[in-house]
Protein backbone atom coordinates (compact mmCIF):
# COMPACT_ATOMS: atom_id res chain seq x y z
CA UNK A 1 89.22 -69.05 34.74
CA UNK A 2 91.82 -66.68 34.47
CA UNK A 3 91.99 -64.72 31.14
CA UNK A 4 95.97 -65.66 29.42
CA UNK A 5 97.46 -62.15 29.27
CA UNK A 6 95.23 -60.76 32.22
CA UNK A 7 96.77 -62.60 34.68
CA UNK A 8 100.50 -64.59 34.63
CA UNK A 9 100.54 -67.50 35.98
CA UNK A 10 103.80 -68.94 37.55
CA UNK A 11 103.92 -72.53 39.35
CA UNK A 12 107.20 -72.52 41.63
CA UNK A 13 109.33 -76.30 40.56
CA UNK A 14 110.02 -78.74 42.89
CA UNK A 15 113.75 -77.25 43.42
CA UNK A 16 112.09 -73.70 43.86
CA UNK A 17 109.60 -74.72 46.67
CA UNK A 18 112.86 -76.41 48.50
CA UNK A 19 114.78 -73.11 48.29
CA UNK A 20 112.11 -71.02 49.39
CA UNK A 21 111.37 -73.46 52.30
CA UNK A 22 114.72 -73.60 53.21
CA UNK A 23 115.27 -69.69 53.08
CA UNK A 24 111.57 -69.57 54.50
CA UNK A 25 113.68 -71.43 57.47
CA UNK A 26 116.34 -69.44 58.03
CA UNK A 27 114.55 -66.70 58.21
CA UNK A 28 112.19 -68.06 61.28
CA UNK A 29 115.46 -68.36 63.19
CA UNK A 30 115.95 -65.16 63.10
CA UNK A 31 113.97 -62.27 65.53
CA UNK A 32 112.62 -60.63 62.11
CA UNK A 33 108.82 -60.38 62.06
CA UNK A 34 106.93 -59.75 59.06
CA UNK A 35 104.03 -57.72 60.56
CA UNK A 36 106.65 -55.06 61.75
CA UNK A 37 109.04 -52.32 60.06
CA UNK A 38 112.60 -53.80 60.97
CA UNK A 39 112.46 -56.60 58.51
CA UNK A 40 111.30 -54.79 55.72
CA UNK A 41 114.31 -51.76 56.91
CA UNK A 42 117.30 -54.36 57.36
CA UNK A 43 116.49 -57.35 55.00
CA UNK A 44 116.21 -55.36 51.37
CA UNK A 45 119.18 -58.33 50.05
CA UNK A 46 116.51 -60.80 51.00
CA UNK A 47 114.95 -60.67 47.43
CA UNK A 48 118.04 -61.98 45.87
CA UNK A 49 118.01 -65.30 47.88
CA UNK A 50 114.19 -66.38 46.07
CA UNK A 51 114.00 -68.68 43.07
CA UNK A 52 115.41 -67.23 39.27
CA UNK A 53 112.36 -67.76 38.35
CA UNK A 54 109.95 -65.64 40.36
CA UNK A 55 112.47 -62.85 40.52
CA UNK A 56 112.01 -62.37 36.79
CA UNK A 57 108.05 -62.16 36.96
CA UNK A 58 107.98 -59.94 39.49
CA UNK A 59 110.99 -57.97 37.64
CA UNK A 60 109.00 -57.78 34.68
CA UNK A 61 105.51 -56.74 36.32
CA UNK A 62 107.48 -54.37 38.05
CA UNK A 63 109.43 -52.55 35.03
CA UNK A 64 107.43 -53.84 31.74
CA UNK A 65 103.63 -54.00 33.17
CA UNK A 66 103.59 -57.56 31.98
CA UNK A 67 100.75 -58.08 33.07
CA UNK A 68 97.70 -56.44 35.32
CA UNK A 69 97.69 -59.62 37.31
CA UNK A 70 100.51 -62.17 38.74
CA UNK A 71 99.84 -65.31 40.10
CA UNK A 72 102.62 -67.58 41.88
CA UNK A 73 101.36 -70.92 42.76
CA UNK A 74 103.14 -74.15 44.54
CA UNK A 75 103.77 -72.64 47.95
CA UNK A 76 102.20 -76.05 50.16
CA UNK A 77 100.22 -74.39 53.01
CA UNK A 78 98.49 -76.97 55.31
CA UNK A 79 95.40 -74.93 55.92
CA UNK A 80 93.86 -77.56 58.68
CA UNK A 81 96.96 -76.89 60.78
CA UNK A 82 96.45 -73.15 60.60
CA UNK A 83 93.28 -72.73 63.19
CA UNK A 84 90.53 -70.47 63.08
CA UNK A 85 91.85 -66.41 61.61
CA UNK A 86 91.55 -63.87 64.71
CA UNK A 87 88.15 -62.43 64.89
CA UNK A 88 90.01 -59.19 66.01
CA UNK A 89 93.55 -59.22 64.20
CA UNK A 90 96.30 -60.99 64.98
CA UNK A 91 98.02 -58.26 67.24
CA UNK A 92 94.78 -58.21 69.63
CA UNK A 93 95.72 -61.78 70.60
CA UNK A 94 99.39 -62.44 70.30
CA UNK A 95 98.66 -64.45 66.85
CA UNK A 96 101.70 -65.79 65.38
CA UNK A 97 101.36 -68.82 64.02
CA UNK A 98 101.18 -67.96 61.02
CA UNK A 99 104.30 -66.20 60.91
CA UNK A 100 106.07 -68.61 58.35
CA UNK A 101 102.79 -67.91 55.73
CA UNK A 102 103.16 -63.71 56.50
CA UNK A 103 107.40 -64.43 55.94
CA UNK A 104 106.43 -65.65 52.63
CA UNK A 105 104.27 -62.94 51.72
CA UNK A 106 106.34 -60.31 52.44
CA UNK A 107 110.08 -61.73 51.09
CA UNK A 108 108.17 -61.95 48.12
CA UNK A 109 105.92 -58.85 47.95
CA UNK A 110 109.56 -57.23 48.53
CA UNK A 111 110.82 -58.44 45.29
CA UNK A 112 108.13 -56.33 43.63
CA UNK A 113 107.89 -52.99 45.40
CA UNK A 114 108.07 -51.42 48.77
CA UNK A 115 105.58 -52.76 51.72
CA UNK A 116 103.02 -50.05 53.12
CA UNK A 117 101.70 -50.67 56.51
CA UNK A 118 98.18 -49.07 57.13
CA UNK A 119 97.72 -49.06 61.09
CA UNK A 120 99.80 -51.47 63.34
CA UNK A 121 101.05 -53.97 61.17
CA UNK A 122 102.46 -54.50 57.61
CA UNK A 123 100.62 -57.72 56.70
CA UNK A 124 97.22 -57.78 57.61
CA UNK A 125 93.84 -60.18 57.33
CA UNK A 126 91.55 -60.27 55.08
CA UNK A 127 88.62 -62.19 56.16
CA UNK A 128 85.99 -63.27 53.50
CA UNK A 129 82.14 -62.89 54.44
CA UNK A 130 79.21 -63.31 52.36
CA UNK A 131 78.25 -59.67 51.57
CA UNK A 132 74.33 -59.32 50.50
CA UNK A 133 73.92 -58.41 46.53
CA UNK A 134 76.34 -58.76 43.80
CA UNK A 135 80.13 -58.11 44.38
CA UNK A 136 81.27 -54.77 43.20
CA UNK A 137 84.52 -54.05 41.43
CA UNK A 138 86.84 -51.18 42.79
CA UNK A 139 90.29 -49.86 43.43
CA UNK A 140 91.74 -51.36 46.03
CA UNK A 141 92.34 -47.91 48.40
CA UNK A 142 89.65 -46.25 46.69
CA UNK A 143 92.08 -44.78 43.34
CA UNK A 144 93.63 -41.84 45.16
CA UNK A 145 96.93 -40.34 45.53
CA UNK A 146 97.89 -42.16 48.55
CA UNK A 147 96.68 -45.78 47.08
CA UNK A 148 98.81 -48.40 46.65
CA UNK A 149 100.32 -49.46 43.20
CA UNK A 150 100.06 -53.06 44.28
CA UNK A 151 97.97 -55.57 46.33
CA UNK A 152 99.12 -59.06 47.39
CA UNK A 153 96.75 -61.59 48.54
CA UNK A 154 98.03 -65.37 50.17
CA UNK A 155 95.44 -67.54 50.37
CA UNK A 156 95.99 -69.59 53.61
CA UNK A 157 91.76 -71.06 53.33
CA UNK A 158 88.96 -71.17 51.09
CA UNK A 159 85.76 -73.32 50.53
CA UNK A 160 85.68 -76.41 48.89
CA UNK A 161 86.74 -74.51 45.61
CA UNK A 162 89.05 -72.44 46.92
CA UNK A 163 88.73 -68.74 47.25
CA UNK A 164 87.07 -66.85 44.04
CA UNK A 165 87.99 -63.44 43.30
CA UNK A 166 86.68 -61.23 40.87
CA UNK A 167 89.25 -59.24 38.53
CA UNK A 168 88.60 -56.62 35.46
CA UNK A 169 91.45 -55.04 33.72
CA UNK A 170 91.35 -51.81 31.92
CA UNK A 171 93.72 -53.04 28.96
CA UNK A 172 90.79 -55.66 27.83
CA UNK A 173 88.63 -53.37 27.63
CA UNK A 174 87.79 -51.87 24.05
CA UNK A 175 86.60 -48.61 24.02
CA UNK A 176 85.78 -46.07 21.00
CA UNK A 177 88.65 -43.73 20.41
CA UNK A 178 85.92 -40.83 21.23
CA UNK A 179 85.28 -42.22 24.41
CA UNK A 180 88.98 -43.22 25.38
CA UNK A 181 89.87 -39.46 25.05
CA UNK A 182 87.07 -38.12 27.34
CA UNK A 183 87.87 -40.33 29.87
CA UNK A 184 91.45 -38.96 29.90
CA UNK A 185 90.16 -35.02 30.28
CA UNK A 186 90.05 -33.81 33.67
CA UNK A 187 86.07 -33.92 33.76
CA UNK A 188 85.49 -36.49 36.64
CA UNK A 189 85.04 -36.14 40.45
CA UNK A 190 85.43 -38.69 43.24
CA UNK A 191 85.77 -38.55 46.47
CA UNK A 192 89.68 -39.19 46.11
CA UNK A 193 89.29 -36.37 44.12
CA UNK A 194 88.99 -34.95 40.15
CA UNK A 195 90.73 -35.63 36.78
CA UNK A 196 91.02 -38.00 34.27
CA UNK A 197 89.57 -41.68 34.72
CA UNK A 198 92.38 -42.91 32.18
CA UNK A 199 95.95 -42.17 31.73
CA UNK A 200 98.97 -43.37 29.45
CA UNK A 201 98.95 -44.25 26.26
CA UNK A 202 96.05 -45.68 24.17
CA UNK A 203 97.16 -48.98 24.27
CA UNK A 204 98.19 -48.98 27.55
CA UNK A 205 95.68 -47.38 29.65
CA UNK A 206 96.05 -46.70 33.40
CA UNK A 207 93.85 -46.15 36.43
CA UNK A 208 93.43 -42.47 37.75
CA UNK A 209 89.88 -42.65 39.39
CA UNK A 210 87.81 -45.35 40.23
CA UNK A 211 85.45 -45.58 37.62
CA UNK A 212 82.73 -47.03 39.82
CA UNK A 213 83.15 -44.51 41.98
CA UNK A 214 83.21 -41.62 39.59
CA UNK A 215 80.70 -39.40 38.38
CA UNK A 216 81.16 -36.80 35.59
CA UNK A 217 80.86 -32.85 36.33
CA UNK A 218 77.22 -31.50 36.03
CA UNK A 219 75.06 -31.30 32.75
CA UNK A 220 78.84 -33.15 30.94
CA UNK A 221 76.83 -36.07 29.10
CA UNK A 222 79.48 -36.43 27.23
CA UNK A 223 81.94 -37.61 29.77
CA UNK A 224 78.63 -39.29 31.56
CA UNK A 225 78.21 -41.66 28.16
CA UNK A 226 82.38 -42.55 28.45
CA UNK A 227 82.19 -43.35 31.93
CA UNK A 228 79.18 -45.84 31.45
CA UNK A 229 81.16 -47.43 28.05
CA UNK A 230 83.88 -48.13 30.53
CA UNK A 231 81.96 -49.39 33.16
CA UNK A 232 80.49 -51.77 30.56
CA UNK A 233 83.25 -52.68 29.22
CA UNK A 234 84.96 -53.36 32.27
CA UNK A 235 82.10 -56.00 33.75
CA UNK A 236 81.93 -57.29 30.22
CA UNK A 237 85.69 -58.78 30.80
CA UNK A 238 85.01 -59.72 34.25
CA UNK A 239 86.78 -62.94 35.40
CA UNK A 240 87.12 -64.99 38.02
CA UNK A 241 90.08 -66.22 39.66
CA UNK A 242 90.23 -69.43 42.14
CA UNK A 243 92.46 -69.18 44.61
CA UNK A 244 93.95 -72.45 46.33
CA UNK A 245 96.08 -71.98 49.94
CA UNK A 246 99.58 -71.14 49.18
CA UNK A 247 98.32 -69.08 45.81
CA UNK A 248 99.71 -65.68 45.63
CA UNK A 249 98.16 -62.77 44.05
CA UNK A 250 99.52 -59.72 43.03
CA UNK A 251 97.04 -57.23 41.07
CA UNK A 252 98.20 -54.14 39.56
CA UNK A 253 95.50 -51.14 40.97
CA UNK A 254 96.73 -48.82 38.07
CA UNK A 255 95.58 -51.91 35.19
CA UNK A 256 92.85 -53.86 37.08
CA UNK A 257 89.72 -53.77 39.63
CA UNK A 258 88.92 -56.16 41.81
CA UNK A 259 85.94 -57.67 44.00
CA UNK A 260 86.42 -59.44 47.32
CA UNK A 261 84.78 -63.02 47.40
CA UNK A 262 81.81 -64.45 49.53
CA UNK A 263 83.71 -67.04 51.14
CA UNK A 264 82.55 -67.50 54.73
CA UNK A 265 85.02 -69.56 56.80
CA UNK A 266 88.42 -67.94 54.14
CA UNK A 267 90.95 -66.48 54.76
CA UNK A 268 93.88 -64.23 52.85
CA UNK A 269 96.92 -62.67 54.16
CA UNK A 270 97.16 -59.22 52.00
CA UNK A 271 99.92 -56.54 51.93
CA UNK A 272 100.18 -53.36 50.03
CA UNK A 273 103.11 -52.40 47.93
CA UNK A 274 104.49 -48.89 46.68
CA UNK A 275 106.82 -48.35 43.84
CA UNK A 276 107.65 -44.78 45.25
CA UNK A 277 107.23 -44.42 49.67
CA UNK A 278 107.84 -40.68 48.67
CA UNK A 279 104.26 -40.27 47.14
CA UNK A 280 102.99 -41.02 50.76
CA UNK A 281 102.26 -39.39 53.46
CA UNK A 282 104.32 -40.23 56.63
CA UNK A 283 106.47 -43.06 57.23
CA UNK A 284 105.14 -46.83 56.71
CA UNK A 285 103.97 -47.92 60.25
CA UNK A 286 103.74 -51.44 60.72
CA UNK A 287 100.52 -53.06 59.50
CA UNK A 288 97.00 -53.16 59.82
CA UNK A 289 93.92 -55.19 61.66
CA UNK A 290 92.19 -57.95 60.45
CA UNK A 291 89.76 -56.57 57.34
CA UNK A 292 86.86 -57.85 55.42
CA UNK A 293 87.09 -58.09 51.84
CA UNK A 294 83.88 -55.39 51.65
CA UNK A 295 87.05 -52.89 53.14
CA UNK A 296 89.16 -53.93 49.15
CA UNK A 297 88.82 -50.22 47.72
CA UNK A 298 86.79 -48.42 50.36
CA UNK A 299 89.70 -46.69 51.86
CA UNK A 300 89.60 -43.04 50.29
């Protein structure tokens, strides 16, 4: 179960799901794709048209950090209807129906931050497989400069439980005041590069590096003995989260890690989201093939 405070919950009312599905609608008339640049370029008012509601949690995980994890629920999805996912990516094969699922995801991930597209298309696949081993957490992108500050994930299928992610945030975790200020002193190397592990203040601490992926400089047992209380902590306040179809998860890669389920037979729509496109290098393409959940925080 979710952790209260680690992850906000929000369950769209019976008067919200109609106005999304009728926007949801309106929106299918139209020539706008949401795997490709144009709608994401010409529909920035679409935002304004969702629910009260879910514009004010994702206003608030936007500008306050409410929370290192949102999750909006109530979006019906009738997973049956939806067909095997593409073995090679929707573009490969023409795949579009699910283009009223990848409308939601993105008219929504747009009321949070700006859509990234990694390859040919902005919403992409995530395809859960059954990885040998336990699950590690990570960054999704790997923690480095180019990263995203934001991952969505739709559920469209899980198992008979639903779709279990694993999620750690930083904020739960309790450290020693010694070890919190090592870990924020440029003594750490990854292959996204060096620095601090931590930034921000001491009660709100922020992703740099991956910690996972970190090591600490040569002969620096001090920084080594920081690194391993945070690693510690951070699989101490591991938690899972079930995903149903039509649950929508957006995790905050600056507060939390994650860890992609073993699922065979799921499957999750994700995007990436940037608060600043500037930070990036080159223009947002449109999208990106169909992934496994072993990719969430390999890309350095």
């Amino acid at each position: 179960m979710a952790r209260p405070g680690t992850v906000r919950v929000y369950e769209l009312g019976i008067a919200e799901r109609r106005q999304v599905a009728d926007l949801l609608d309106d929106l299918l008339d139209s020539r706008l794709d949401p795997a490709e640049d144009t709608l994401y370029r010409l529909g920035w008012e679409l935002p304004a048209l969702l629910p009260g509601g879910v514009r004010r949690v994702l206003y608030e995980l936007r500008t306050a950090a409410s929370a290192p994890a949102c999750l909006i629920r109530g979006m019906h999805i009738d997973d049956t209807a939806l067909g095997e996912p593409p073995a090679d990516g929707p573009a490969a094969h023409g795949f579009t129906r699910t283009r009223l699922e990848e409308m939601y995801l993105a008219v929504v991930s747009m009321g949070l931050a700006e859509a990234v597209g990694r390859g040919d298309r902005v919403v992409g696949d995530l395809l859960p497989t059954a990885p040998a081993g336990d699950r590690p957490l990570a960054v999704a992108g790997g923690a480095g400069p180019d990263r995203c500050d934001y991952l969505g994930l739709l559920s469209l299928r899980g198992g008979p439980s639903g779709t279990t992610l694993a999620l750690a945030a930083v904020p739960d975790v309790r450290l020693a005041g010694a070890h919190a200020a090592v870990l924020r002193q440029p003594r750490f190397h990854s292959a996204a590069g060096s620095g601090p592990v931590l930034a921000g203040a001491p009660g709100a601490p922020l992703l740099c590096l991956d910690p996972f992926r970190a090591t600490a400089g040569d002969g620096d047992h001090e920084a080594g003995r920081a690194l391993g209380a945070l690693r510690d902590g951070l699989l101490g306040c591991r938690q899972e989260i079930v995903l149903e179809p039509g649950d929508l998860l957006f995790v905050d890669t600056f507060q939390a890690l994650v860890s992609g389920p073993a699922v065979p037979g799921g499957w999750l729509k994700t995007i990436s989201l940037t608060r600043d496109p500037r930070r990036l290098n080159g223009p947002r393409s449109a999208a990106t093939p169909a992934r496994t959940l072993r990719d969430i925080g390999t890309d350095h």
